[in-house]
N, C-alpha and C. Protein backbone atom coordinates (compact mmCIF):
# COMPACT_ATOMS: atom_id res chain seq x y z
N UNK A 1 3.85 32.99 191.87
CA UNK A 1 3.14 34.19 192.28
C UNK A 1 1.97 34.48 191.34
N UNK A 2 2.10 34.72 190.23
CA UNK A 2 1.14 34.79 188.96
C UNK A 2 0.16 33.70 188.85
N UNK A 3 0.84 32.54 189.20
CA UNK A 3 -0.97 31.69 189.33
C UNK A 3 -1.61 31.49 191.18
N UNK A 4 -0.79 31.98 191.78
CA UNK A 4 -1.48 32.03 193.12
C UNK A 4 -2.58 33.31 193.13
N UNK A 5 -2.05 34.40 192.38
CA UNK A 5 -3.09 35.60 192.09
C UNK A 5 -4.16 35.18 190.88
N UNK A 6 -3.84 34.22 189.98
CA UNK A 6 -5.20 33.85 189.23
C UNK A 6 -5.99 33.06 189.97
N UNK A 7 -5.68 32.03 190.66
CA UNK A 7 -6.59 31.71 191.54
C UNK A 7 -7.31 31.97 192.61
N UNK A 8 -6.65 32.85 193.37
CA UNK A 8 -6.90 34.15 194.22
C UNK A 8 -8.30 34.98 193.34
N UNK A 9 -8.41 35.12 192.27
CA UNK A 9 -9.08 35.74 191.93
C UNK A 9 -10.64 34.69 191.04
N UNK A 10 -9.83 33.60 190.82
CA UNK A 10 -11.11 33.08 190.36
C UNK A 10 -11.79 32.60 191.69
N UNK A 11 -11.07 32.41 193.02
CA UNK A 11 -12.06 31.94 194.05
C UNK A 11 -12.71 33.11 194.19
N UNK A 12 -12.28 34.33 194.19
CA UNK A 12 -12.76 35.13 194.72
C UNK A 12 -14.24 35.54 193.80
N UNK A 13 -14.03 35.55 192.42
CA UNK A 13 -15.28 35.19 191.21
C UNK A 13 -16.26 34.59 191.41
N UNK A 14 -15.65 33.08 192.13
CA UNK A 14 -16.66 32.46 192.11
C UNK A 14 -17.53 32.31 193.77
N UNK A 15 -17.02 32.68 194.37
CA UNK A 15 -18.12 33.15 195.73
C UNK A 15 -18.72 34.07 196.09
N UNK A 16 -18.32 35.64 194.40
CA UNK A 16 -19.27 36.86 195.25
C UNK A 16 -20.69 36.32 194.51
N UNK A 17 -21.62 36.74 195.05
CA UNK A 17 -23.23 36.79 194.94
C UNK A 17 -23.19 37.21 193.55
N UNK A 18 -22.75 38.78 193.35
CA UNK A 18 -22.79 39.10 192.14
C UNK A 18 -22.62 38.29 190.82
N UNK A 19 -21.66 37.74 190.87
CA UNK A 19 -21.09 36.95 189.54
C UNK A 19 -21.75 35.66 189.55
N UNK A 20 -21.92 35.25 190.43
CA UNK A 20 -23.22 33.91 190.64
C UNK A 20 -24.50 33.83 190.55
N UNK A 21 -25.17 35.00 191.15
CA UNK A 21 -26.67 34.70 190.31
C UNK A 21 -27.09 36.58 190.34
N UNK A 22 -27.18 37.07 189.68
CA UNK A 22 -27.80 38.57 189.56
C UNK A 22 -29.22 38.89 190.33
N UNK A 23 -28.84 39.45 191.30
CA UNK A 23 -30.30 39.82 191.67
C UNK A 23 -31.10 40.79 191.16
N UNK A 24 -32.57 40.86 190.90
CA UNK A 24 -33.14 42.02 190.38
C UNK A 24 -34.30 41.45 191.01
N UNK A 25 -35.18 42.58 190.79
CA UNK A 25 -36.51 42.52 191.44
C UNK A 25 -37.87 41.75 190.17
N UNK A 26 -38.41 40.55 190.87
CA UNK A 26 -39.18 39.72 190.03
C UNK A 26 -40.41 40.52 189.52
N UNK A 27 -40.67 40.21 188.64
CA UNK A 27 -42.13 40.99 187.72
C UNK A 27 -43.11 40.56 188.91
N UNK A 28 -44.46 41.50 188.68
CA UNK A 28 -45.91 41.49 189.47
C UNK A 28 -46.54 40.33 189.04
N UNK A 29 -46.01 38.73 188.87
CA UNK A 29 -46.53 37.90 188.39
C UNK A 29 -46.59 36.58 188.66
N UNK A 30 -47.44 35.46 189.55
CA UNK A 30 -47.52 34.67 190.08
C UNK A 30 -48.23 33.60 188.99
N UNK A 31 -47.34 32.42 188.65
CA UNK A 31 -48.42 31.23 187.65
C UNK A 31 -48.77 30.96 188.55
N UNK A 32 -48.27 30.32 189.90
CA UNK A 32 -49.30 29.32 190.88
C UNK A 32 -50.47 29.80 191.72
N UNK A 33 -50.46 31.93 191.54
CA UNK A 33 -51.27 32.11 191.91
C UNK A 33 -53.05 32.21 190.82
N UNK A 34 -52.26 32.35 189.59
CA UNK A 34 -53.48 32.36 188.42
C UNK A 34 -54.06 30.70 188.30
N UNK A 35 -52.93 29.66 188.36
CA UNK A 35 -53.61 28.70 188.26
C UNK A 35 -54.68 28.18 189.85
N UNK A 36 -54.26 28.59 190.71
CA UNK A 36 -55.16 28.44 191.34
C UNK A 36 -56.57 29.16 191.40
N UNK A 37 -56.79 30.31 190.69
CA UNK A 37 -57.82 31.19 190.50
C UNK A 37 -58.44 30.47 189.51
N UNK A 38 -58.04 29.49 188.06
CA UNK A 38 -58.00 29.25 187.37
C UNK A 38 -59.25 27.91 187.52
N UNK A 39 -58.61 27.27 188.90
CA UNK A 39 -59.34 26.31 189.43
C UNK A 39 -60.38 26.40 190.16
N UNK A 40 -60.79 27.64 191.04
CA UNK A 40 -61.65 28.20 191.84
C UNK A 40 -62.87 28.39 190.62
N UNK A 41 -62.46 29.26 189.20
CA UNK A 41 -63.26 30.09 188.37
C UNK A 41 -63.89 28.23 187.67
N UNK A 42 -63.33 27.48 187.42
CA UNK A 42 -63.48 26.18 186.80
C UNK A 42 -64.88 25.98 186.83
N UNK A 43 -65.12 26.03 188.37
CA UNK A 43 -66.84 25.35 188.05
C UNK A 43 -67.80 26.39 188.83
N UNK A 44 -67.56 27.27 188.54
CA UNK A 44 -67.92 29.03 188.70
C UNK A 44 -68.68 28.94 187.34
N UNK A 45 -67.79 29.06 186.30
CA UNK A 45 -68.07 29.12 184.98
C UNK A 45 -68.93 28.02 184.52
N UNK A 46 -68.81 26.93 184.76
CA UNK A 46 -69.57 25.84 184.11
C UNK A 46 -70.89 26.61 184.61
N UNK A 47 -71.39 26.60 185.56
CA UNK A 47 -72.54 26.74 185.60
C UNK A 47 -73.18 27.99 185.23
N UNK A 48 -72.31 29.09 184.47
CA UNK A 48 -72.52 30.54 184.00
C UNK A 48 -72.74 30.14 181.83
N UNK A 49 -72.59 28.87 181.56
CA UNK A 49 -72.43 29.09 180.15
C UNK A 49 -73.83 29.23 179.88
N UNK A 50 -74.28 30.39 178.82
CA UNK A 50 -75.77 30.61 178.59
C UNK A 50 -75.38 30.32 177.09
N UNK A 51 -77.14 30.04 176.80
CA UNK A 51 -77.48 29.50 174.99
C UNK A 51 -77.70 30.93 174.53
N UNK A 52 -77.85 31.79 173.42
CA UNK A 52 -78.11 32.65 172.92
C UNK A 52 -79.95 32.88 173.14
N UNK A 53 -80.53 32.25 173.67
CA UNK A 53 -81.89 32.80 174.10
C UNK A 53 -81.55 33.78 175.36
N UNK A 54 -81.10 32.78 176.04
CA UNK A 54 -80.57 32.99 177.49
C UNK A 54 -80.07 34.43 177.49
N UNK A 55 -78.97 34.90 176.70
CA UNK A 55 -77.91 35.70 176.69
C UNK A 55 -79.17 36.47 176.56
N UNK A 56 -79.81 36.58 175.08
CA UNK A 56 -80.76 37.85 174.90
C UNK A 56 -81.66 38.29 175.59
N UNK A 57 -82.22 37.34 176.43
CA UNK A 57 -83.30 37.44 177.50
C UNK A 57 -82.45 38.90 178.21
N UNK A 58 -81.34 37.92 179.13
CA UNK A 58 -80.51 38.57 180.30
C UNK A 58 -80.10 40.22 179.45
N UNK A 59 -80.00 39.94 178.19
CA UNK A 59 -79.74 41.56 177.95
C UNK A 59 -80.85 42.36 178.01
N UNK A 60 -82.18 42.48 178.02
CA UNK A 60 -82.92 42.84 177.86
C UNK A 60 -83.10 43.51 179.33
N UNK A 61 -82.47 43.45 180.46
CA UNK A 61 -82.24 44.66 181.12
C UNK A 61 -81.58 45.41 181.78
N UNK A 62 -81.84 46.37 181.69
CA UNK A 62 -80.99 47.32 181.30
C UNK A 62 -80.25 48.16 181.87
N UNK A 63 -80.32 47.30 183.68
CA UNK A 63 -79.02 46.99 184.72
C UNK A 63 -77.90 46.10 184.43
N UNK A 64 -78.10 45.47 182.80
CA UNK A 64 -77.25 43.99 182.57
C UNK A 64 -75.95 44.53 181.44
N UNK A 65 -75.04 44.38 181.55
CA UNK A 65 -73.97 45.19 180.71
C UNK A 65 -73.13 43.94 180.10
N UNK A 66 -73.22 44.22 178.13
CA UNK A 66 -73.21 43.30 177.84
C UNK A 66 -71.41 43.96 177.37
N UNK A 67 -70.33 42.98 177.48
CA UNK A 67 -69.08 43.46 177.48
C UNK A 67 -68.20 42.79 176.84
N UNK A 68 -67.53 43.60 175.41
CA UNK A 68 -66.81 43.42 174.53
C UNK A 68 -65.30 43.52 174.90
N UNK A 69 -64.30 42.86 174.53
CA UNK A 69 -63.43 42.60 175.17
C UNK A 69 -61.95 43.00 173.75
N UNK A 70 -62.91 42.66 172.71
CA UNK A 70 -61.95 42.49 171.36
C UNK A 70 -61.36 43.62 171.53
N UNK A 71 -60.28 43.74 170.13
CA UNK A 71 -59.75 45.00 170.27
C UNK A 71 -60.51 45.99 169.88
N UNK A 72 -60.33 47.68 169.89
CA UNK A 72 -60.73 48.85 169.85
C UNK A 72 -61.29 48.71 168.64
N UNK A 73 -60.54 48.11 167.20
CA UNK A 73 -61.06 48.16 166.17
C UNK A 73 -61.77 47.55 165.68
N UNK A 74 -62.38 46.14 166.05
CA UNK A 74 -62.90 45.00 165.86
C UNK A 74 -63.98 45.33 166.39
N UNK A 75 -64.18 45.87 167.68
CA UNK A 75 -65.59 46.54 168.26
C UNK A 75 -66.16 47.97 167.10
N UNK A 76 -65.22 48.41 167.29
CA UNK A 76 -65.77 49.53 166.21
C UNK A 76 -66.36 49.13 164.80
N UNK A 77 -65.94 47.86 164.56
CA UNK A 77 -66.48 48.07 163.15
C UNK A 77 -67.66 46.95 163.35
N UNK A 78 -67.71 45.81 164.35
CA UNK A 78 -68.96 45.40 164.23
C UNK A 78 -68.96 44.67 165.92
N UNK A 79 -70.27 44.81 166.65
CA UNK A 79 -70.06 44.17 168.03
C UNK A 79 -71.84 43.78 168.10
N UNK A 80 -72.02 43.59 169.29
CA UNK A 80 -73.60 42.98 169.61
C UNK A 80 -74.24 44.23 170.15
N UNK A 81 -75.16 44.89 169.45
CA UNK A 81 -75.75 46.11 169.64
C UNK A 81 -75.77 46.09 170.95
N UNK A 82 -75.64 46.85 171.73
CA UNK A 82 -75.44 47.81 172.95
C UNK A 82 -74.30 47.34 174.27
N UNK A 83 -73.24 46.61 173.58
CA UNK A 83 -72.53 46.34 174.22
C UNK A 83 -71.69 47.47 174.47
N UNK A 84 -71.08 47.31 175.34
CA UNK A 84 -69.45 48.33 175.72
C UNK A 84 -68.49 47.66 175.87
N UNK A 85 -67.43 48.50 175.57
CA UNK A 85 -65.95 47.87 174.97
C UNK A 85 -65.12 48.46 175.91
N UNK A 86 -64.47 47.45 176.32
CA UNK A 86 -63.16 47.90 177.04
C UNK A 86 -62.26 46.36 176.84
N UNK A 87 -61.06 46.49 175.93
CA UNK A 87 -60.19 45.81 175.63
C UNK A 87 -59.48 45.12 176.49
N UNK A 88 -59.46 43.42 176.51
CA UNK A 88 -58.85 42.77 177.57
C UNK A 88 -57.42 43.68 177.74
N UNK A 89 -56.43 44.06 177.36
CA UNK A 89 -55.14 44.63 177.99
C UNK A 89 -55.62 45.54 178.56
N UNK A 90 -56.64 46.36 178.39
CA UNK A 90 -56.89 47.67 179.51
C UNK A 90 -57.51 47.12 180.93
N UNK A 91 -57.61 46.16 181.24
CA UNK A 91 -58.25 45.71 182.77
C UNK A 91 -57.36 45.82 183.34
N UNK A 92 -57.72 46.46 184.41
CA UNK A 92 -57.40 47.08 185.65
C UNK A 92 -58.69 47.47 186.60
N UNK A 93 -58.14 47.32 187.87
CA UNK A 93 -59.11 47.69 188.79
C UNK A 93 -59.95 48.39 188.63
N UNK A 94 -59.45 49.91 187.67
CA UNK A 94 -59.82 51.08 188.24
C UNK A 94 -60.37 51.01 186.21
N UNK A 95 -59.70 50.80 185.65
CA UNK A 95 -60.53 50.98 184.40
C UNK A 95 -62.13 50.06 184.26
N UNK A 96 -61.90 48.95 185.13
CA UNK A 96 -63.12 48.25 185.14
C UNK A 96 -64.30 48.61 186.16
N UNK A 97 -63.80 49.50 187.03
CA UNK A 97 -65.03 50.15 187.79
C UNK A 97 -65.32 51.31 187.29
N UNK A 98 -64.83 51.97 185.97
CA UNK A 98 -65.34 53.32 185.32
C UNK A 98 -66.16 52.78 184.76
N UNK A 99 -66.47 51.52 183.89
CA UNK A 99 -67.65 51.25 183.39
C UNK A 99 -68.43 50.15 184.28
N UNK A 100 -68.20 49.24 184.97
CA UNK A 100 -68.45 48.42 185.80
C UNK A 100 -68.44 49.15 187.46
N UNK A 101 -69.27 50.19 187.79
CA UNK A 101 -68.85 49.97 189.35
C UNK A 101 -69.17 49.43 190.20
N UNK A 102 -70.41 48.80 190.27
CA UNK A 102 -70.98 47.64 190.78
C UNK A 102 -70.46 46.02 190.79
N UNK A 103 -70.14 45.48 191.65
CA UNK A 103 -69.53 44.48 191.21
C UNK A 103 -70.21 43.37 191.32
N UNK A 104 -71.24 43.81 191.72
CA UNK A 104 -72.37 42.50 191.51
C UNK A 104 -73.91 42.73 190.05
N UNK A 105 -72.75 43.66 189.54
CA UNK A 105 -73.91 43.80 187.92
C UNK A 105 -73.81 42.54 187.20
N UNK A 106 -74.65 42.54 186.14
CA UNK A 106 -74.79 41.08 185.42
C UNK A 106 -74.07 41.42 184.89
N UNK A 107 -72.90 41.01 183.75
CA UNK A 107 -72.34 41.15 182.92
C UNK A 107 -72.01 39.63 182.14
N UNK A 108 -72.30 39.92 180.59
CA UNK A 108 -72.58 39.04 179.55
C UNK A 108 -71.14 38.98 178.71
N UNK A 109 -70.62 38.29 178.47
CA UNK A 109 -69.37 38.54 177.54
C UNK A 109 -69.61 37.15 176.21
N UNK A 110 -68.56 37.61 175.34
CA UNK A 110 -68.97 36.81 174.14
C UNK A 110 -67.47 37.23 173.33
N UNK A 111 -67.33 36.04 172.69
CA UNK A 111 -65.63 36.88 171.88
C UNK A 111 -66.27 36.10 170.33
N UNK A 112 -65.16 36.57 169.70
CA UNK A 112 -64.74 35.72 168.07
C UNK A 112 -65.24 33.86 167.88
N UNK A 113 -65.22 33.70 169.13
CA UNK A 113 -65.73 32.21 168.75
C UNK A 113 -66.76 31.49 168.80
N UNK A 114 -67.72 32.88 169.32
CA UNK A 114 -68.72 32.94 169.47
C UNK A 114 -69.89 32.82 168.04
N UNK A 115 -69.06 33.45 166.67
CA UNK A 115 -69.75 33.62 165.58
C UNK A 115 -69.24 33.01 164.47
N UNK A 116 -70.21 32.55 163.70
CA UNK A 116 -69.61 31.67 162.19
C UNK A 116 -70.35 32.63 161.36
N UNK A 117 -69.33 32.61 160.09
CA UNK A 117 -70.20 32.98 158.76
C UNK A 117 -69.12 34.96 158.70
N UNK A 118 -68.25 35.21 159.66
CA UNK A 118 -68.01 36.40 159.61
C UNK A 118 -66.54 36.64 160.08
N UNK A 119 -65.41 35.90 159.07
CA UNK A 119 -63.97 35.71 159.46
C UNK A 119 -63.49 37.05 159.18
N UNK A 120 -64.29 38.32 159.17
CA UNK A 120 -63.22 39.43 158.97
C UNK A 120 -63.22 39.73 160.19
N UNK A 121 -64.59 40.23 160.58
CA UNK A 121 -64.93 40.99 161.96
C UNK A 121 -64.91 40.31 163.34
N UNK A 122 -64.90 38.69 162.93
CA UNK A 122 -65.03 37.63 164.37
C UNK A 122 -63.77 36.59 163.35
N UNK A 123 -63.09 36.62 163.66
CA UNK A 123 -61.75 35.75 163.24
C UNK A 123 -62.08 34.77 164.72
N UNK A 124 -62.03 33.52 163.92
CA UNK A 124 -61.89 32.67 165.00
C UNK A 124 -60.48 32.57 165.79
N UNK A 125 -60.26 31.70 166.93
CA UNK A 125 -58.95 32.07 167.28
C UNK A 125 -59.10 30.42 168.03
N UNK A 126 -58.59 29.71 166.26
CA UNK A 126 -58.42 28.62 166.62
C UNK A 126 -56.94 28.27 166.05
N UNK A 127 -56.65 26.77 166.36
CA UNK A 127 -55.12 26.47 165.54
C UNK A 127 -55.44 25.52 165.29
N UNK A 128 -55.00 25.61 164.24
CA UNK A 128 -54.92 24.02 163.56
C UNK A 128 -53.69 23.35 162.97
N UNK A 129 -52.75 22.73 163.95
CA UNK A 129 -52.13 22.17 163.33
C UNK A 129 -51.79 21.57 161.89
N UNK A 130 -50.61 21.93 161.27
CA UNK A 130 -50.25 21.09 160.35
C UNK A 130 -49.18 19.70 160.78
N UNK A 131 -50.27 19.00 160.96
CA UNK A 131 -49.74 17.69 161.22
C UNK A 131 -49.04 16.47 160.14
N UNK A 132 -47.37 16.06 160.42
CA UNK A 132 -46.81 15.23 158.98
C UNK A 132 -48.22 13.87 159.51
N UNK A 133 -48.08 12.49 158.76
CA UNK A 133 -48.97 11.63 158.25
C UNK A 133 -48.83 11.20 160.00
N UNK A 134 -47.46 10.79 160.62
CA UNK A 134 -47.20 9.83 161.69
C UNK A 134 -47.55 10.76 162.51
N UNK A 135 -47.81 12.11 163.11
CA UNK A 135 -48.22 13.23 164.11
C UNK A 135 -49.81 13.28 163.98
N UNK A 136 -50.68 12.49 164.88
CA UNK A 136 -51.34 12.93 165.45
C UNK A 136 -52.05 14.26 166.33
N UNK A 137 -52.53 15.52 165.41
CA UNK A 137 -52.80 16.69 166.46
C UNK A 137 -54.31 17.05 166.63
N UNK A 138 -54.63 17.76 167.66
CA UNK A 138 -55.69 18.38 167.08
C UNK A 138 -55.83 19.65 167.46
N UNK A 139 -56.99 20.32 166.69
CA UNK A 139 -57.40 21.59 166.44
C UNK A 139 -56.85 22.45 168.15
N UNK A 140 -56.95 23.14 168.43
CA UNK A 140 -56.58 23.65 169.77
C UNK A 140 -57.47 25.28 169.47
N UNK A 141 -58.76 25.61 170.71
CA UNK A 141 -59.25 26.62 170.12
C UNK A 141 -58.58 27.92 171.50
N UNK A 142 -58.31 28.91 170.96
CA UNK A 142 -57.97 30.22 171.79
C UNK A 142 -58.86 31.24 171.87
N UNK A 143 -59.97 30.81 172.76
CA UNK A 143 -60.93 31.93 172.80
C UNK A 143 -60.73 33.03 174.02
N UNK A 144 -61.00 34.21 173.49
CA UNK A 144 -61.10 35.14 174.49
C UNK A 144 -61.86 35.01 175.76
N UNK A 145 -62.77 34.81 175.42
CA UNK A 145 -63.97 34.11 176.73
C UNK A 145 -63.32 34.06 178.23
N UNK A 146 -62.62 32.81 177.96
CA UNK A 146 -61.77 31.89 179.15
C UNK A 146 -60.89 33.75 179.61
N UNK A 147 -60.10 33.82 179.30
CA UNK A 147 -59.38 34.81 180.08
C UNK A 147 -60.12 36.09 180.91
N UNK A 148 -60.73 36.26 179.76
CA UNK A 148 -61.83 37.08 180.15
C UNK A 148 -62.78 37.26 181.75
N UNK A 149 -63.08 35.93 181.33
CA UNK A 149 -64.36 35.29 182.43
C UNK A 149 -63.15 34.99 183.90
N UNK A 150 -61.92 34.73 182.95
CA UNK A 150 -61.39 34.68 184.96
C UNK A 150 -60.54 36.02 184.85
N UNK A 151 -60.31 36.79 184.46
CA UNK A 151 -60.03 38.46 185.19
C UNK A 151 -60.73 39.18 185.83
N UNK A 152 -62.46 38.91 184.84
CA UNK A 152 -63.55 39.26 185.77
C UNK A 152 -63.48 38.78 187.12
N UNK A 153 -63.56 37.37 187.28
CA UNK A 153 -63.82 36.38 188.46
C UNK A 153 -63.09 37.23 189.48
N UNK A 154 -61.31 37.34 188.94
CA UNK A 154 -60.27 37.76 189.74
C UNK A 154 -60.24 39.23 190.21
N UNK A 155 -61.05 39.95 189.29
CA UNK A 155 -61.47 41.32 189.85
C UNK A 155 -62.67 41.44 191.02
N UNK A 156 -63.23 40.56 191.15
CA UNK A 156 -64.51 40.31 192.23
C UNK A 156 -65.67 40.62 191.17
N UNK A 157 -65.94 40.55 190.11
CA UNK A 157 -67.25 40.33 189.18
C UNK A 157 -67.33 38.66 189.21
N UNK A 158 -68.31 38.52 190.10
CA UNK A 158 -69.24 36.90 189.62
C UNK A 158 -70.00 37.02 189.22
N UNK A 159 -70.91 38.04 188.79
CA UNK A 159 -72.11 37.63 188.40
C UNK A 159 -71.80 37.55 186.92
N UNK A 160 -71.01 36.73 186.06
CA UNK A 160 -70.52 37.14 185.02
C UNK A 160 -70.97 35.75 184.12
N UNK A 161 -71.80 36.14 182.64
CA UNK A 161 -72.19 35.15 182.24
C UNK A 161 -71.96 34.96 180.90
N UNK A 162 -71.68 33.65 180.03
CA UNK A 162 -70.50 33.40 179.12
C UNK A 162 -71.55 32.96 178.03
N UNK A 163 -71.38 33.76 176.86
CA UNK A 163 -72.45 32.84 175.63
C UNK A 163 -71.52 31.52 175.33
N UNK A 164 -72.28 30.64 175.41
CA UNK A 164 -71.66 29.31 175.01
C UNK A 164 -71.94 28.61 173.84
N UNK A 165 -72.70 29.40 173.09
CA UNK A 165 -73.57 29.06 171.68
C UNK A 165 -72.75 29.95 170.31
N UNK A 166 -72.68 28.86 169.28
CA UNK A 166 -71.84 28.93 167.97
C UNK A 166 -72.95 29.65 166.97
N UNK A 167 -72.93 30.70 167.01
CA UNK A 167 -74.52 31.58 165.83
C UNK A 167 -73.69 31.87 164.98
N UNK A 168 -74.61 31.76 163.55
CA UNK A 168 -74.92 32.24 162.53
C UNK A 168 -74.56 34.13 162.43
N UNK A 169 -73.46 34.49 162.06
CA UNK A 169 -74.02 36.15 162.20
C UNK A 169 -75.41 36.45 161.18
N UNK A 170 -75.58 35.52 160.83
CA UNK A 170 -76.95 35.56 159.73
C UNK A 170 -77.81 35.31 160.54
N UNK A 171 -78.25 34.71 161.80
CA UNK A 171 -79.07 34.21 162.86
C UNK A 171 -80.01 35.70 163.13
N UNK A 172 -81.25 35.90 162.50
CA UNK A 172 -81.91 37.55 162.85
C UNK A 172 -82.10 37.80 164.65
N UNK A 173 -81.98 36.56 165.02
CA UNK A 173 -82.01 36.95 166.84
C UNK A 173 -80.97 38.05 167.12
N UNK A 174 -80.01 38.15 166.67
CA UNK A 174 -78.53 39.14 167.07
C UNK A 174 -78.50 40.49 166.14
N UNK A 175 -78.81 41.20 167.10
CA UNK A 175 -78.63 42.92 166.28
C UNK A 175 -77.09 43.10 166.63
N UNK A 176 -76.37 43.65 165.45
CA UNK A 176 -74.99 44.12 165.59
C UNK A 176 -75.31 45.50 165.22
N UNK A 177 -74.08 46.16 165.60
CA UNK A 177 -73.49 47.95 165.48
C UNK A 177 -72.50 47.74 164.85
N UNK A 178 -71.94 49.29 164.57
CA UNK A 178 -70.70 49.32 164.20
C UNK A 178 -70.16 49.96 162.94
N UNK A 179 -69.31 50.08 162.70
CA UNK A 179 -68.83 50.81 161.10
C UNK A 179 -69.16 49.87 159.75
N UNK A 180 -69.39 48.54 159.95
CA UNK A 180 -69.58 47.51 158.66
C UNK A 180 -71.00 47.49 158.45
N UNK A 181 -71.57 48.13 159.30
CA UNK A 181 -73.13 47.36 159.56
C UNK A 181 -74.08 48.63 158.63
N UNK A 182 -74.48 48.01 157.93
CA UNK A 182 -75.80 49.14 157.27
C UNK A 182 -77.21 48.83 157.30
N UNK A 183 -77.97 49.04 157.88
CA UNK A 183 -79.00 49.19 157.91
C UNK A 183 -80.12 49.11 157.63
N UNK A 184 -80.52 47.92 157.30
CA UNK A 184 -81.83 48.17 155.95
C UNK A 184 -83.08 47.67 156.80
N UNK A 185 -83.77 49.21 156.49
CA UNK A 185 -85.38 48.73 156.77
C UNK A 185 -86.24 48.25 156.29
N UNK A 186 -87.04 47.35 156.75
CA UNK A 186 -87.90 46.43 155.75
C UNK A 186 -89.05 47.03 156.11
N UNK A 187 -90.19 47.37 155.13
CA UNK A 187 -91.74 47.48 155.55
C UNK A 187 -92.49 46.25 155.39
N UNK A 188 -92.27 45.68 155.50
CA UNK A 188 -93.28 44.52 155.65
C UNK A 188 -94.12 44.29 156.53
């Protein structure tokens, strides 16, 4: 009697739904749908990478919104004079049409890997393996850019254009803002 009721009960264990796989409701999140956006934005972008002439030209008017992505504090203390900041985790529909409502405005973006010579304020966001003698690796770079350029894409902003050029923050073409930045006027 006692093992006809343990088994009685482990069949019964093992065929409810419950105890076999837990249902809950899946997160708002599709890989096969990003990688396919991923592939659409692919050669979208190739043909959007601008040189730093390019970029400065296109900023120069002043329907063209040049857009910082870093965090809150990293913009604050130094960014590309007259850009606006809105932090990749804050995109959303509705946060990106308070400053963006046009969705066919130019918009210029540029991250950390964009600049040499300035690892406080533009930290690159590369890796570099520590590889033993027999491991072969290499560098692997994590730029903001790429995500960037396809949230835009995925929000319906195409007209969206990517500095693809490694400057000098010493380069005098690039005016920066910000809390680090002081000012010096030259009379010459």
């Amino acid at each position: 009697m006692k093992t006809t009721l343990i088994l009685a009960l482990m069949t019964l264990m093992c065929t409810t739904s419950e105890y076999n796989s837990p249902e809950y409701t899946k997160a708002k999140v599709s890989y096969s749908d990003f990688e396919d956006l991923v592939k659409e934005v692919k050669t979208h972008r190739e043909k959007r990478l601008i040189n730093c002439n390019q970029f400065l030209e296109k900023s120069k008017d002043d329907t063209v919104i040049i857009l910082d992505t870093r965090s809150k504090n990293m913009y604050d203390k130094k960014h590309i004079k007259g850009a606006v900041h809105l932090n990749f985790s804050d995109f959303t529909q509705d946060n990106l049409a308070k400053i963006i409502p046009n969705k066919n405005t130019t918009i210029l973006i540029y991250c950390n890997n964009n600049f040499d010579g300035d690892e406080i304020n533009f930290a690159s966001k590369m890796i570099i393996p520590v590889a033993s003698q027999e491991e072969k690796t290499k560098a692997l770079t994590l730029a903001l850019n790429i995500p960037t350029y396809i949230n835009l894409y995925g929000y319906g902003y195409k007209n969206v254009y990517e500095l693809s050029e490694l400057i000098s923050v010493f380069d005098h073409r690039v005016t920066y803002e910000g809390s680090t930045i002081t000012q010096i006027t030259s009379n010459n």
